[in-house]
Structure formats: structure tokens, C-alpha cells
Protein backbone atom coordinates (compact mmCIF):
# COMPACT_ATOMS: atom_id res chain seq x y z
CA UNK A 1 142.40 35.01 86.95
CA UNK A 2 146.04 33.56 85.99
CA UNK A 3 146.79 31.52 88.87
CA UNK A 4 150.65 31.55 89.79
CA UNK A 5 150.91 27.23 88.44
CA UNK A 6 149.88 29.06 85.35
CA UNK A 7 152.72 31.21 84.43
CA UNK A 8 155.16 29.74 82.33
CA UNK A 9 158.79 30.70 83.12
CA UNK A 10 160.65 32.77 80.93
CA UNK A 11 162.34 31.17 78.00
CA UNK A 12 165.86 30.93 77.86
CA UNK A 13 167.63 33.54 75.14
CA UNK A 14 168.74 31.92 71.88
CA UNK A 15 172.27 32.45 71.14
CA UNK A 16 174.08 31.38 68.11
CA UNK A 17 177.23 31.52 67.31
CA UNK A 18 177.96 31.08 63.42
CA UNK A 19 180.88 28.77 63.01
CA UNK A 20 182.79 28.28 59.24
CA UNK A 21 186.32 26.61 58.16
CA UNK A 22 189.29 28.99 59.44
CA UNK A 23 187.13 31.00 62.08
CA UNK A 24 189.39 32.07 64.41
CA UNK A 25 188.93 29.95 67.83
CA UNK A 26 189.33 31.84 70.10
CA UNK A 27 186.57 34.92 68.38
CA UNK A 28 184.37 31.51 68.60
CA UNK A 29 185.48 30.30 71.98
CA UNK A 30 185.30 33.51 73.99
CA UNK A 31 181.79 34.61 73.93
CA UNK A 32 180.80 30.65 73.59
CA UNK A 33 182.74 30.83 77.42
CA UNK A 34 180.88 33.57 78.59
CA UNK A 35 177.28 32.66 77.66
CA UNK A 36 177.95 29.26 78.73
CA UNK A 37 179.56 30.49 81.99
CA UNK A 38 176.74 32.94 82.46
CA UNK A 39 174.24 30.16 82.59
CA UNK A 40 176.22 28.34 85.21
CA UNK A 41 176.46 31.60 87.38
CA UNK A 42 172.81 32.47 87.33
CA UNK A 43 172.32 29.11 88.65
CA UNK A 44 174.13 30.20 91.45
CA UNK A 45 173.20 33.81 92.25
CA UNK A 46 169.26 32.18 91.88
CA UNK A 47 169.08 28.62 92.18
CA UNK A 48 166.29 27.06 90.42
CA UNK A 49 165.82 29.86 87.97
CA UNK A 50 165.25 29.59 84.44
CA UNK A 51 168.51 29.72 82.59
CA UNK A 52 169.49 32.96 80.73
CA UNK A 53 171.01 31.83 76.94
CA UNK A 54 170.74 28.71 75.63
CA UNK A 55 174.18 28.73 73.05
CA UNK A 56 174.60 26.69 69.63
CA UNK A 57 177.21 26.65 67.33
CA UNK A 58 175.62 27.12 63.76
CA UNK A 59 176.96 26.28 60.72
CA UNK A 60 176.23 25.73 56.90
CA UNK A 61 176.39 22.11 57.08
CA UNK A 62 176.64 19.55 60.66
CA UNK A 63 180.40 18.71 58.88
CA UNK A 64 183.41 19.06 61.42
CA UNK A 65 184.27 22.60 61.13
CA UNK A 66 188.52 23.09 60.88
CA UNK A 67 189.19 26.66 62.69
CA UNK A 68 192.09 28.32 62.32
CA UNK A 69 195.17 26.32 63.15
CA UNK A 70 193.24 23.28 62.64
CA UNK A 71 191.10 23.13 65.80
CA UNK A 72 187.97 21.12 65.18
CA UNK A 73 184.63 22.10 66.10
CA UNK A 74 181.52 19.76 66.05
CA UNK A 75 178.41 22.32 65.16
CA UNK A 76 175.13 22.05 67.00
CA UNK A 77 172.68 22.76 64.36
CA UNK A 78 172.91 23.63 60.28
CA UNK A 79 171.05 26.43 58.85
CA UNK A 80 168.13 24.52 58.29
CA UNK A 81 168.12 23.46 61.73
CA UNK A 82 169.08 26.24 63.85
CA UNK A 83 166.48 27.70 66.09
CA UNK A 84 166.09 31.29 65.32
CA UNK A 85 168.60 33.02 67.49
CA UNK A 86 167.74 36.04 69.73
CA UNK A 87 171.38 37.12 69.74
CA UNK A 88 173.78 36.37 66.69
CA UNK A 89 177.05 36.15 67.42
CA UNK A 90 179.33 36.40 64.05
CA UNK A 91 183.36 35.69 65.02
CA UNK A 92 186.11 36.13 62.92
CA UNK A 93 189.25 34.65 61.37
CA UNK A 94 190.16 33.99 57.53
CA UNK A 95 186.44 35.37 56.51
CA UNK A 96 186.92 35.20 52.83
CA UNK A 97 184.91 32.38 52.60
CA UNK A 98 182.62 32.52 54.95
CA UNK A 99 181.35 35.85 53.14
CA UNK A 100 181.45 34.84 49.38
CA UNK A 101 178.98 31.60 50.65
CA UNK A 102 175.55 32.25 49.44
CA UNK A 103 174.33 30.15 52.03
CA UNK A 104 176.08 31.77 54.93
CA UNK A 105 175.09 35.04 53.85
CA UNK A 106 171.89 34.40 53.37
CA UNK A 107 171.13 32.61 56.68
CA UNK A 108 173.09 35.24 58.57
CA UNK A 109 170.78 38.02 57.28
CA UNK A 110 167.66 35.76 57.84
CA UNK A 111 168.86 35.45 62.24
CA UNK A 112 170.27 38.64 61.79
CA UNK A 113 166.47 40.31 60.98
CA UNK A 114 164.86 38.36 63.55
CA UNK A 115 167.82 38.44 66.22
CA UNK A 116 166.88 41.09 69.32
CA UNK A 117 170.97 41.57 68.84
CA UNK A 118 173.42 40.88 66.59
CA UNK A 119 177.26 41.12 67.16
CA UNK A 120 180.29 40.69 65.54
CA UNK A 121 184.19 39.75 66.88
CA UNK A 122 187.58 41.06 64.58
CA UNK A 123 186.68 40.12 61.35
CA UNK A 124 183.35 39.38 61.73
CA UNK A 125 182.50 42.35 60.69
CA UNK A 126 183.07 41.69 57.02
CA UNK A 127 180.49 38.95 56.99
CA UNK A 128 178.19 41.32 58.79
CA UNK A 129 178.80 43.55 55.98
CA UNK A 130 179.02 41.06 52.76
CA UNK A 131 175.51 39.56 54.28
CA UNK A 132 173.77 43.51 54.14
CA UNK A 133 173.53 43.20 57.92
CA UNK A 134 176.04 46.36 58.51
CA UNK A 135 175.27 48.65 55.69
CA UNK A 136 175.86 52.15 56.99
CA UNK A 137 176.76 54.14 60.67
CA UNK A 138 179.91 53.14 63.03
CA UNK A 139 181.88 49.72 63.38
CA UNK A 140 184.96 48.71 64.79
CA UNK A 141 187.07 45.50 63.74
CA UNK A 142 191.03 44.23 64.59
CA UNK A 143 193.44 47.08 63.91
CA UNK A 144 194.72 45.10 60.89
CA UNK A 145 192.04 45.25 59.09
CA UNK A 146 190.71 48.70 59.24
CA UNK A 147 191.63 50.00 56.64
CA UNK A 148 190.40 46.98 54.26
CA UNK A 149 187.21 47.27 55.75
CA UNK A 150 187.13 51.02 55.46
CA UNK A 151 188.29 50.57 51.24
CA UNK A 152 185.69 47.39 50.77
CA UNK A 153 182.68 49.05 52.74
CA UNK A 154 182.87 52.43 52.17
CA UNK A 155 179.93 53.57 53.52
CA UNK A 156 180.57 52.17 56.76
CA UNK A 157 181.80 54.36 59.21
CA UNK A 158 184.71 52.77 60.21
CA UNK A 159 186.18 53.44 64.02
CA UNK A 160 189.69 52.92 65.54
CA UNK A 161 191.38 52.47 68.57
CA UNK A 162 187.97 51.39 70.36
CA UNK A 163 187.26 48.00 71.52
CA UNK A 164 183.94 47.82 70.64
CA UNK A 165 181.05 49.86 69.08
CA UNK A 166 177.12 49.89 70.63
CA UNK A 167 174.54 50.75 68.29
CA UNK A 168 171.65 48.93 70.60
CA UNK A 169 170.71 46.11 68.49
CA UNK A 170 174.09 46.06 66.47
CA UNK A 171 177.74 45.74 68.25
CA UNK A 172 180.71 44.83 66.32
CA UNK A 173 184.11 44.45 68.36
CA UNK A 174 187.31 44.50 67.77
CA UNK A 175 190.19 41.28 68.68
CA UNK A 176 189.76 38.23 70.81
CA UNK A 177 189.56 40.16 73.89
CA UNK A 178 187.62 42.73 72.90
CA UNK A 179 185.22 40.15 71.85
CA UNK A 180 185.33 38.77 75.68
CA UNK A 181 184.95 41.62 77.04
CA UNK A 182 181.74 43.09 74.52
CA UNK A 183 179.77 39.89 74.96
CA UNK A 184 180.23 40.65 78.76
CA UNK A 185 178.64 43.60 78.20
CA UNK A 186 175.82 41.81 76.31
CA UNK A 187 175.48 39.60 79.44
CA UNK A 188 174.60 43.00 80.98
CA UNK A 189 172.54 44.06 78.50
CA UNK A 190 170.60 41.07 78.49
CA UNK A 191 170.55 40.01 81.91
CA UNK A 192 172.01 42.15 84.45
CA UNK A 193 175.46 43.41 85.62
CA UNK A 194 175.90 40.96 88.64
CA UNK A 195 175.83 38.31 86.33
CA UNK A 196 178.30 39.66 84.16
CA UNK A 197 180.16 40.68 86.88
CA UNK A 198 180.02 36.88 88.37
CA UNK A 199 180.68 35.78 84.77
CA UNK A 200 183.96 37.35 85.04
CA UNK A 201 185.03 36.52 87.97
CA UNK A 202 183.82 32.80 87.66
CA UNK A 203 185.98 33.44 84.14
CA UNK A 204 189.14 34.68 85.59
CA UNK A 205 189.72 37.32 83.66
CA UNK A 206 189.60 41.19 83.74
CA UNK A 207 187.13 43.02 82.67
CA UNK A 208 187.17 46.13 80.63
CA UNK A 209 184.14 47.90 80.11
CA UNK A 210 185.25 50.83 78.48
CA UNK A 211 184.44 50.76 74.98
């Protein structure tokens, strides 16, 4: 018989967020913001509990990353480093890059086979795509650049005027604030609504939940 010393505490969720020169910072910030924040709040709606997410910043090499408009960003792990991510979390920004990199592609289809979720802000989406993560079936990206990613993936089913798009253990979103708002709804998915709901709040900023 287990006695109750004997059960081990659930682990926290692995969350990686891939970061690359030019990603936009604020499709990198937001959902960094609201996993991070999450793991505050459960903290206080259950003290003592075992954190949610546990969030690194993963890129091709541990070389300052310049995001767009020159913002540096000091990455947690390399892709030979990384722990393998239950969510992946692929922002946008000036992709072009980022999705011609053998490297990146290939470590973003390794996490993305072995992530429980994968997700993608704005532009994301094209790496997503260039990687042979999102092959086929609805996606969303920023309203600039549907149509490119309509002419460049045509097989992709590719959906306007929605903030984000669901497919269970695939979401890609649209802008910045559609990527705040879709990884709030991945806090509910993978935790609960009152700690989205907290995360929010704690956040300051409104939430829309309507896809």
C-alpha cells in the first residue's frame, strides 16, 4: 500500500518559448507574462502547491537574442539543452529566418511531436508551417499576413477575423493580444479557469475569451 509520504507531487508543465533574432517582443513577452504570472497566482489561490509551468526561453544557440527593435533577450537553454517542453510556444516577428534555419526547424518539430500542446502567436505560424508542424486544417495569424500565408501554405486552411484557432493540441493566434489572451486560455486548459481568471486580473488586463 502507497503510503501518502510516498506520492510524489505533480511535476510542473514544461513550457518553452522559442526565441530567434527579430521575434517580435511582445509575441515573446506576453505569454512568457502569463505563465510566469500563473505560477505566482497558484501560489496564492493554494499555498504550498506544486507550481503549474515551469517557462524557458529556447533558442538555437545561448547567444543574446536581438528582438525586434533591438530588445535583447538572454535565452535559458539551446536546443541541445532544452528540456522537452509539454507546451511549445512559437511567437512571431520578422520569421524569415527563423524558418529557413535547419536547426530551428528541426528542433521545433522534435518539441512540437512530443509537446501535449503546441501554439503559435502572429507570425508564428509560418515557422509552425516551414517546420511540418501545421500541415493541413484551420489557422489564424495577424491580418497582414493572411493572405501570404494562405499563397505560401496552401493547404492550410487559412481563417480571418478570429483571434485565435483551437484544434486541441494545436492553437495558432493571431497579434500580440490575441496571443495574451489564447495563452490565457491555455492556462485554462491546462490548469483551471480561476487561475486564468486570477492570471488576468493579477495581469491587469482584459480578457477576451471569444475566439
Amino acid at each position: 500500500m502507497t503510503t501518502p509520504s510516498a506520492i510524489k507531487p505533480p511535476k510542473p508543465l514544461q513550457v518553452a518559448i522559442l526565441v530567434f533574432d527579430e521575434v517580435e517582443a511582445l509575441d515573446l513577452g506576453g505569454p512568457y507574462e502569463v505563465f510566469t504570472t500563473a505560477v505566482r497566482m497558484a501560489q496564492r489561490l493554494q499555498p504550498g502547491a506544486p507550481a503549474p509551468f515551469a517557462v524557458q526561453c529556447v533558442a538555437r544557440s545561448l547567444a543574446p537574442v536581438r528582438a525586434r527593435a533591438g530588445l535583447r533577450v538572454l535565452p535559458d537553454a539551446d536546443f541541445t539543452r532544452a528540456t522537452a517542453p509539454d507546451v511549445l510556444i512559437v511567437p512571431g516577428g520578422v520569421v524569415d529566418a527563423a524558418a529557413a534555419c535547419a536547426d530551428t526547424r528541426a528542433w521545433v518539430a522534435q518539441a512540437a511531436r512530443g509537446a501535449q500542446m503546441t501554439a503559435s502567436v502572429c507570425t508564428g505560424a509560418f515557422i509552425l508551417a516551414a517546420a511540418g508542424v501545421l500541415t493541413e486544417g484551420p489557422a489564424t495569424t495577424h491580418w497582414e499576413d493572411i493572405a501570404d500565408l494562405r499563397a505560401r501554405f496552401p493547404t492550410l486552411d487559412v481563417r480571418e477575423n478570429v483571434r485565435w484557432v483551437d484544434r486541441g493540441a494545436l492553437v495558432t493566434s493571431a497579434g500580440i493580444s490575441a496571443g495574451i489572451d489564447m495563452s490565457l486560455h491555455l492556462v485554462t486548459r491546462l490548469a483551471s479557469a480561476a487561475l486564468a481568471e486570477r492570471t488576468a486580473r493579477q495581469m491587469d488586463t482584459p480578457w477576451n475569451r471569444e475566439p
